[in-house]
Protein backbone atom coordinates (compact mmCIF):
# COMPACT_ATOMS: atom_id res chain seq x y z
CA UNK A 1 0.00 0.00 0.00
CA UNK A 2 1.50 3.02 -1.09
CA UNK A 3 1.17 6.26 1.26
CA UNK A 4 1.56 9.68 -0.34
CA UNK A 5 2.01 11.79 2.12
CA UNK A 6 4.40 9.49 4.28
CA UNK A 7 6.30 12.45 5.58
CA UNK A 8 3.43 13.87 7.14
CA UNK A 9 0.68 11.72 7.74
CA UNK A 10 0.45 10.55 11.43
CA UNK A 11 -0.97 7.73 13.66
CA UNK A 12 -1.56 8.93 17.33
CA UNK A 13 -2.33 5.62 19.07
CA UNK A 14 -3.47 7.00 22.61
CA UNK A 15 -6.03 9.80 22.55
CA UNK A 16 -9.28 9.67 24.91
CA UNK A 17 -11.47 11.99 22.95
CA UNK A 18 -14.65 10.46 24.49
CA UNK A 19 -13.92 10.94 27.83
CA UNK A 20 -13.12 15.01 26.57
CA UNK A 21 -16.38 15.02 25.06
CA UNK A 22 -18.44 13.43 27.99
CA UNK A 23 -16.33 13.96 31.17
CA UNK A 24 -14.90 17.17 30.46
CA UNK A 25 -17.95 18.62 28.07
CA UNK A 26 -15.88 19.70 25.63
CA UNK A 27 -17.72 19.76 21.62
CA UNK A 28 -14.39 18.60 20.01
CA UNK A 29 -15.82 20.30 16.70
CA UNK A 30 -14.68 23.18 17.64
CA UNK A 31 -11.25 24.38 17.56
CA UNK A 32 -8.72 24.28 20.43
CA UNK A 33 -9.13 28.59 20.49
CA UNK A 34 -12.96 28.05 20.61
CA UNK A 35 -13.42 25.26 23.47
CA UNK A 36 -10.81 27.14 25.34
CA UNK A 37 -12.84 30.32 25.40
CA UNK A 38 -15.99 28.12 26.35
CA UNK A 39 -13.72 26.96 29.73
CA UNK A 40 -12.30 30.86 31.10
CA UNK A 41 -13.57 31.01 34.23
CA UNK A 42 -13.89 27.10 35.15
CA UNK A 43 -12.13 25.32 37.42
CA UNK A 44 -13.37 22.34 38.19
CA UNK A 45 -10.62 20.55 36.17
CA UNK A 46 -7.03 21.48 36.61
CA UNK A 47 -6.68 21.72 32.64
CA UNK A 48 -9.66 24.17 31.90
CA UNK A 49 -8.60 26.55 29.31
CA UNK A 50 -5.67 24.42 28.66
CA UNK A 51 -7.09 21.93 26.09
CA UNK A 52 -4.50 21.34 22.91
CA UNK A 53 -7.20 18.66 21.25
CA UNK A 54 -10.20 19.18 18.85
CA UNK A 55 -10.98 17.17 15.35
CA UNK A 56 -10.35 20.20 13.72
CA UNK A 57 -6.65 20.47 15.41
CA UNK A 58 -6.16 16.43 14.25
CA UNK A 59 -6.74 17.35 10.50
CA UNK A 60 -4.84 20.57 10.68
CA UNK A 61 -1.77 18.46 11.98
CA UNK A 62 -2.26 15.77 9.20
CA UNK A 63 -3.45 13.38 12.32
CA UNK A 64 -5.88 11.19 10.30
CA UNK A 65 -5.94 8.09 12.46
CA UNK A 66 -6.12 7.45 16.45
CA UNK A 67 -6.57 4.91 18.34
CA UNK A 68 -9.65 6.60 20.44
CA UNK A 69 -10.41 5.36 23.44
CA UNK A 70 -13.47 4.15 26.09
CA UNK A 71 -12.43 4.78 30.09
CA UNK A 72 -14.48 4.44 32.75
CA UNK A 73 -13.05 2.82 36.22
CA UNK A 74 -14.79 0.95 39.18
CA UNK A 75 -13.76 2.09 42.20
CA UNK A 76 -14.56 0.11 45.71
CA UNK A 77 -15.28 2.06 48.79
CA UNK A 78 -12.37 4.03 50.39
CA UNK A 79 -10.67 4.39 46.75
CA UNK A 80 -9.39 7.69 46.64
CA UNK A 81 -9.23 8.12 42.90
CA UNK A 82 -12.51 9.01 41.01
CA UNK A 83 -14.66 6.61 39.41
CA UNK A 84 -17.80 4.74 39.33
CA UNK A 85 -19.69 2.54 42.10
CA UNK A 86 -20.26 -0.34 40.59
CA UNK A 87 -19.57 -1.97 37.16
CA UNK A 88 -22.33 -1.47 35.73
CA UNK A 89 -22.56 1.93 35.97
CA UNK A 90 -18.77 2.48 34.56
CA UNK A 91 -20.28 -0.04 31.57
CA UNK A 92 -22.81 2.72 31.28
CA UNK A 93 -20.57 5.22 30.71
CA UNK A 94 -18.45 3.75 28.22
CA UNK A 95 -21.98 3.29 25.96
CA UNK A 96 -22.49 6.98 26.30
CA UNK A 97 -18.94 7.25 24.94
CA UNK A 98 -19.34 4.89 22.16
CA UNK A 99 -22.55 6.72 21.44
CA UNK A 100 -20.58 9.86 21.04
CA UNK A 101 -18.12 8.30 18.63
CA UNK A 102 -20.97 7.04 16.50
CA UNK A 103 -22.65 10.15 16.55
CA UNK A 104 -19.38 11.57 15.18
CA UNK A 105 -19.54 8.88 12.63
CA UNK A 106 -22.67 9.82 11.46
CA UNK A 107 -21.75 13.53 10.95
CA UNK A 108 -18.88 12.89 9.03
CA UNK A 109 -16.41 13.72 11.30
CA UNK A 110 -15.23 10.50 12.18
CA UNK A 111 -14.82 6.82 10.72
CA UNK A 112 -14.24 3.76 12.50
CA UNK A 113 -11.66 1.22 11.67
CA UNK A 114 -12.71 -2.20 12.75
CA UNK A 115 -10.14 -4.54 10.01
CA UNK A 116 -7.72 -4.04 6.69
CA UNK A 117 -10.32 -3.23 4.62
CA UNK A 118 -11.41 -0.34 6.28
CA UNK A 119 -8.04 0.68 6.97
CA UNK A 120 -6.85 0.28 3.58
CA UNK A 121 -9.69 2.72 2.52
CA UNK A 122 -8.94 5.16 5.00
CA UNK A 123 -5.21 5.17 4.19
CA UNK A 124 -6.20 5.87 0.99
CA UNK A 125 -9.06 8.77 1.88
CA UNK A 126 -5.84 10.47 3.51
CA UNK A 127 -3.59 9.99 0.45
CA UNK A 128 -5.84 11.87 -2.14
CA UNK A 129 -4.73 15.34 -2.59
CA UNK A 130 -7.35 16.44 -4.57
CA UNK A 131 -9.59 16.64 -1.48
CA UNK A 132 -8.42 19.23 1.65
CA UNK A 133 -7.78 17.06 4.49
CA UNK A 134 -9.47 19.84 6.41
CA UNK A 135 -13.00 18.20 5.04
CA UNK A 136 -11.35 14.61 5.85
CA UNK A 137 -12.79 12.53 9.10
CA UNK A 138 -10.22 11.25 11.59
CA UNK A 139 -10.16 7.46 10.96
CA UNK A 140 -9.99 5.60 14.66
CA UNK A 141 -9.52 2.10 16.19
CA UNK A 142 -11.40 1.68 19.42
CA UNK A 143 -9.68 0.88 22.57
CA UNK A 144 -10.42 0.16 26.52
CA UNK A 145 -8.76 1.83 28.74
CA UNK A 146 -8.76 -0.61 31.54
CA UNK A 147 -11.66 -3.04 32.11
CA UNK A 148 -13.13 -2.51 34.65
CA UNK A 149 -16.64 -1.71 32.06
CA UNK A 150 -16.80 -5.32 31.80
CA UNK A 151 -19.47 -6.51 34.16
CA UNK A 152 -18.33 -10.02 33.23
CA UNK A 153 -16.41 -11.26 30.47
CA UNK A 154 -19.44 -11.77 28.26
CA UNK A 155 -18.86 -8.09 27.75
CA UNK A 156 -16.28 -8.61 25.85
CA UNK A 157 -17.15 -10.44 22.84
CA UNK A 158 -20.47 -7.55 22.65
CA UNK A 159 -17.91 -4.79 23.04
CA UNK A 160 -16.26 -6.52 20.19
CA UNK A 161 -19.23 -7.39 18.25
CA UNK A 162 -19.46 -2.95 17.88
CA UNK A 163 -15.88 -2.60 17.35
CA UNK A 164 -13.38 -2.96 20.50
CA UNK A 165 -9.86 -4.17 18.78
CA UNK A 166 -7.46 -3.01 21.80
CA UNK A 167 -7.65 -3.49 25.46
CA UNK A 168 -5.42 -2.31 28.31
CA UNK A 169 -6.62 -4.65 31.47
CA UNK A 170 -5.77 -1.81 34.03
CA UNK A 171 -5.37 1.71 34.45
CA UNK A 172 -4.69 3.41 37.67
CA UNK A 173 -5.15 1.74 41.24
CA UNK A 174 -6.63 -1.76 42.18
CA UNK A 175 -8.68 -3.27 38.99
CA UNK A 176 -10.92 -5.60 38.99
CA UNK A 177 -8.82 -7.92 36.13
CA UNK A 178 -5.79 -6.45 37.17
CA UNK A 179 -3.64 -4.23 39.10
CA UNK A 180 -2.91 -0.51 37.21
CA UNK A 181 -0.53 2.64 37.57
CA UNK A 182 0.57 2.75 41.71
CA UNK A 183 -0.06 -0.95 42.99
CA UNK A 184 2.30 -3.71 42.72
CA UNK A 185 -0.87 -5.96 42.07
CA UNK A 186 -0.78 -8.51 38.90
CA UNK A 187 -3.78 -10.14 37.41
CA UNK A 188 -6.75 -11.61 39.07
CA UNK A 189 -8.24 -15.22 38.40
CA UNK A 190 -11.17 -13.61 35.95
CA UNK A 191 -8.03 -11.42 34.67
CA UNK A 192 -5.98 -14.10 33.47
CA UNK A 193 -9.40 -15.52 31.95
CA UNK A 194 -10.28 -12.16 30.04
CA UNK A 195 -6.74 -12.47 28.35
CA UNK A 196 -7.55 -15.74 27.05
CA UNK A 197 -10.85 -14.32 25.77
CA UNK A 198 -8.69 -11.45 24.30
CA UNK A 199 -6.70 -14.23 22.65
CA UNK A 200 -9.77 -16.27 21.55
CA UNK A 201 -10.81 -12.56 19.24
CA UNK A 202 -7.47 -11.88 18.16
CA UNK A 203 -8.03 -8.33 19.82
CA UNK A 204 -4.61 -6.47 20.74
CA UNK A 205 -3.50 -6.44 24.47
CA UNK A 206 -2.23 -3.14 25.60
CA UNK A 207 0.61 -3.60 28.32
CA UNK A 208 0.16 0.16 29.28
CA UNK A 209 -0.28 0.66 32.91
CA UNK A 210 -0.20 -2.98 33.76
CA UNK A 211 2.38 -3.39 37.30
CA UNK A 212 5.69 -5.22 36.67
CA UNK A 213 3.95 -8.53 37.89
CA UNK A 214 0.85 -7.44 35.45
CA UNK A 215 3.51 -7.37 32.38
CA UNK A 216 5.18 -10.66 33.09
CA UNK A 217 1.82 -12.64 33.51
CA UNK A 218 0.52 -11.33 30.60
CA UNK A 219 3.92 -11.68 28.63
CA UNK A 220 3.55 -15.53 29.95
CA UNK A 221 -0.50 -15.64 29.19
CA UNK A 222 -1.40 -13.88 26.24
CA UNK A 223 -0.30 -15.24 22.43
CA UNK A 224 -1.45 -12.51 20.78
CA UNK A 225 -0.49 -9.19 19.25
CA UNK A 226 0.70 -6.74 21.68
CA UNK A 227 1.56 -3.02 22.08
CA UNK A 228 2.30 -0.69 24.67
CA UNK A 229 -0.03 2.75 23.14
CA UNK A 230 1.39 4.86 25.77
CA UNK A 231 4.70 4.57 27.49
CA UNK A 232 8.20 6.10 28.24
CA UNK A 233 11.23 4.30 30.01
CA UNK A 234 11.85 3.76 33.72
CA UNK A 235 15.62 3.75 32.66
CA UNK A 236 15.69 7.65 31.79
CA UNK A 237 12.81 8.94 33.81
CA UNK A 238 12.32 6.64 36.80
CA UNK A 239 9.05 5.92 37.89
CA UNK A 240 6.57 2.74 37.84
CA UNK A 241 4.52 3.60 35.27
CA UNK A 242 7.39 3.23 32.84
CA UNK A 243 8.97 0.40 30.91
CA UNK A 244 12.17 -1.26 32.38
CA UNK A 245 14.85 -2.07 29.85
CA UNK A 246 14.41 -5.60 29.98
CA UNK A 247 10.67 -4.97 29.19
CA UNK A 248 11.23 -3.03 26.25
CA UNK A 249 13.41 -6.07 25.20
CA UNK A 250 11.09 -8.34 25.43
CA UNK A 251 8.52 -6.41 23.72
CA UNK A 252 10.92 -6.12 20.84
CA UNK A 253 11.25 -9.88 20.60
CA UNK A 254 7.64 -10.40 20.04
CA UNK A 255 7.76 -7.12 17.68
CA UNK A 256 6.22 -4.49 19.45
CA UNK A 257 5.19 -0.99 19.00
CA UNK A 258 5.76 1.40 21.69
CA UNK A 259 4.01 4.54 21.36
CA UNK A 260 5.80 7.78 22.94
CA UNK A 261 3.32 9.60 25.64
CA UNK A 262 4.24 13.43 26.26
CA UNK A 263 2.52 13.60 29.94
CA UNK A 264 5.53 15.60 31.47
CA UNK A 265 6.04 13.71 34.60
CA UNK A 266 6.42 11.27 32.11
CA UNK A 267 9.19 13.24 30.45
CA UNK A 268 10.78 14.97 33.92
CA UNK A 269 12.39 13.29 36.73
CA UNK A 270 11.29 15.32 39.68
CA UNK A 271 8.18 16.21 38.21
CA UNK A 272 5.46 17.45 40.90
CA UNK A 273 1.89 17.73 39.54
CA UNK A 274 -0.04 20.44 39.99
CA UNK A 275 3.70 22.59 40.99
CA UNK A 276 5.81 21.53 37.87
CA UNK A 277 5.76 23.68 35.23
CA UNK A 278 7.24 22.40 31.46
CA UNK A 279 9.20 25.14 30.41
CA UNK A 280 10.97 25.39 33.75
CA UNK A 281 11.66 21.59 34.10
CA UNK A 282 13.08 21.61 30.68
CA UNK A 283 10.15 19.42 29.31
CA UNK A 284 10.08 19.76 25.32
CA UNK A 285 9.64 17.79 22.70
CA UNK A 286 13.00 16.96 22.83
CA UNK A 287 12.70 14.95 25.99
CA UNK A 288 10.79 12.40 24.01
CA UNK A 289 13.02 11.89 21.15
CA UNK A 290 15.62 11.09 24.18
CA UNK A 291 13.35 8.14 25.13
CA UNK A 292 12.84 7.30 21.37
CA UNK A 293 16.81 7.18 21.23
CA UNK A 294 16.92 4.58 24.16
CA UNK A 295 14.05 2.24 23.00
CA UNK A 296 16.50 2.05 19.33
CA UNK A 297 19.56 2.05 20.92
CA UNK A 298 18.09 -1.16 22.32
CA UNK A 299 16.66 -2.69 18.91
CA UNK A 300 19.48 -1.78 16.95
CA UNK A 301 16.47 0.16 14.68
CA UNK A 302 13.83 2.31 14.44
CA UNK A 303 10.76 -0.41 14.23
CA UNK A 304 9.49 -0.13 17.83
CA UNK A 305 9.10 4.13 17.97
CA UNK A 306 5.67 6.00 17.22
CA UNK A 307 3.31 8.05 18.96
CA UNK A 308 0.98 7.39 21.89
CA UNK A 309 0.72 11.13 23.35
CA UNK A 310 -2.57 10.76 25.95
CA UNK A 311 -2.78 14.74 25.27
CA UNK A 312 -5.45 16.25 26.93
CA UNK A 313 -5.65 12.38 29.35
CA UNK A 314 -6.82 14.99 32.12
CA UNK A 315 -4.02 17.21 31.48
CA UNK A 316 -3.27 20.49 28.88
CA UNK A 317 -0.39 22.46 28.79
CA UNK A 318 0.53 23.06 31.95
CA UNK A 319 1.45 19.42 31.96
CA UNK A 320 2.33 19.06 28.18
CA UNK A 321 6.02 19.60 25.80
CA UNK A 322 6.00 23.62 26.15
CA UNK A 323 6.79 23.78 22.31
CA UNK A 324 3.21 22.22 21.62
CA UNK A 325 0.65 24.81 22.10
CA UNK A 326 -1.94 22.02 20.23
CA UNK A 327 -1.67 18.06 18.71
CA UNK A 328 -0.93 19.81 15.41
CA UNK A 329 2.59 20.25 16.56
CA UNK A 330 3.62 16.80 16.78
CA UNK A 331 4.15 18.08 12.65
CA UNK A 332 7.89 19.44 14.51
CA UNK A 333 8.48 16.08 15.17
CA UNK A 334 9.75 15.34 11.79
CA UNK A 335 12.34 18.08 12.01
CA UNK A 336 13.19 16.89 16.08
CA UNK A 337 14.05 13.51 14.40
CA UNK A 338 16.38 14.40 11.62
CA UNK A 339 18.30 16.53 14.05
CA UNK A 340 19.10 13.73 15.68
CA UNK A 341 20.07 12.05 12.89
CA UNK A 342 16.68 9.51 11.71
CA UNK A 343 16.61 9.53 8.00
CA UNK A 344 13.48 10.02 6.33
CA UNK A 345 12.29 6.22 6.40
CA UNK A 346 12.71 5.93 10.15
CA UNK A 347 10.60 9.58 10.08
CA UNK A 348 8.05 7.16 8.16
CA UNK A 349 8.05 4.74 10.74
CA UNK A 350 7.89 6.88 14.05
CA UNK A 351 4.66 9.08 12.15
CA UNK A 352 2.85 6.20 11.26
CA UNK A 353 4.55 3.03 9.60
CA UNK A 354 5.40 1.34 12.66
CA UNK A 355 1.88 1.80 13.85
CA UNK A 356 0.63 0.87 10.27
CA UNK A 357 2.93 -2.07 10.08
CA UNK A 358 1.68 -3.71 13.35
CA UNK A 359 -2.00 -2.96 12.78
CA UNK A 360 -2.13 -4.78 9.63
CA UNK A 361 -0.11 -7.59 10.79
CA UNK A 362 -2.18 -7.95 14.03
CA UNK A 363 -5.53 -8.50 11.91
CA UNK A 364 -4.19 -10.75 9.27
């Protein structure tokens, strides 16, 4: 399949545009100027005013497919992060997100991507010049954000039956099929089931946010394709929710793609949320070419690099690369690269051939 633009089309494999749209009430038609304007004078959310995502920013930065995702987390009495009380009701919420994305379908302004052929077409949609890709819908590949939506692992196959293809088992705190971000938990009984399930669909496991237990169960469990859509490395920035060396080794072995996130304590040792700010911690887009650097200095190549960036995952720009004042900017990436020395087919791959590569693979 041949790719016209290949220098500047892009594959963002992390974005949770739903959870903008629902959580955060924010009409992602709009431009990033307009929904900011809608927020002056909010607080309620530490990045009101602060948003760098809209549909309108993805086609202005050449952005044409995400992986998009559905997030809503049970949490158990005492749990001091926010979330739903029971399953059912964070099930709930991930229909009214799905509803969103279909009624985003139906204007035009998106397209689901549930296999090649779709993909194919898409690829192609994006590689016609003759038609502004500022009338083109963003193309996306649906993804949970850990599972805790699944009242029972009969969920699964109907979340797959409307288009689920990606799964991350946990997110933050205790899960109900495994442990996320700040627990040392792996997976439970019905967790080490639901990868097996996983398996059964050929969906792709997402190893983002699983513990270090989490990632060598599942490395053990699961057969299938893998990715992690969102991650940095413990061995530059040091913190849990990263990927050891040996990790990122072994997800090069089974041919991997590991998707850069530009969350700044992600980017920054010493980062403290909510204190931090980028531009005086240093935090540019720099910083994540450093941890593209390590993952190839590992491989020996540049196969295993592309984008995951979570921007706006409940942050904006005061928790964001300072150079990036909206998504459209991950276009400098491209000239970050060759700085450092990537020739243009490696640029290829870290925009969107590595991600292309391992999608089309993954649903042979």
């Amino acid at each position: 399949m041949k790719i016209l633009i290949c220098n500047m089309f892009i594959i963002d494999a992390h974005l949770d545009l739903a959870m903008n749209a629902m959580e955060w009430n924010r009409d992602l038609k709009l431009p990033v100027s307009q929904i900011r304007e809608r927020e002056k004078g909010l607080s309620d959310k530490p990045d009101r005013e602060k948003n760098v995502v809209s549909l309108p920013a993805l086609r202005e930065g050449k952005i044409g497919l995400v992986v998009a995702t559905q997030i809503a987390r049970f949490v158990r009495k005492g749990s001091p992060l926010p979330g739903w009380h029971s399953p059912e009701q964070a099930w709930a919420q991930t229909q009214a997100q799905f509803a969103w994305y279909d009624a985003m379908t139906e204007e035009g302004e998106m397209v689901q991507i549930t296999d090649t052929i779709s993909l194919h077409d898409h690829i192609e949609r994006w590689s016609d010049i003759s038609e502004s890709d500022l009338k083109k819908p963003i193309g996306f590949i649906l993804s949970l954000e850990g599972a805790d939506s699944l009242v029972n692992l009969s969920y699964l196959e109907r979340a797959y039956g409307y288009g689920l293809r990606a799964l991350g088992p946990a997110h933050y705190g205790e899960g109900r099929y495994a442990g996320g971000t700040g627990t040392e938990a792996g997976f439970s009984e019905q967790g080490k089931q639901l990868l097996k399930e996983m398996d059964s669909l050929g969906m792709i496991l997402d190893v983002t946010h699983l513990t270090d237990l989490g990632f060598s169960q599942a490395m053990e469990i699961y057969q299938g394709p893998v990715w992690a859509s969102h991650h940095n490395c413990r061995s530059l920035v040091n913190n849990q929710r990263q990927l050891t060396d040996d990790q990122i080794k072994i997800l090069i072995d089974r041919g991997s793609v590991i998707g850069g996130v530009m969350d700044a304590w992600m980017l920054a040792d010493g980062w403290i949320r909510g204190t931090s700010l980028p531009d005086r911690m240093g935090v540019n887009l720099c910083r994540l070419v450093d941890h593209y650097d390590h993952i190839c200095q590992i491989a020996g190549n540049a196969n295993h690099i592309a984008i995951g960036s979570d921007l706006d995952g409940a942050f904006g720009r005061e928790q964001a690369p300072y150079d990036l004042e909206t998504i459209a900017d991950l276009q400098k990436l491209p000239e970050l690269l060759g700085q450092r020395g990537y020739n243009d087919i490696d640029i290829q791959k870290v925009l969107h051939g590595n991600w292309l590569r391992y999608i089309e693979t993954s649903w042979r």
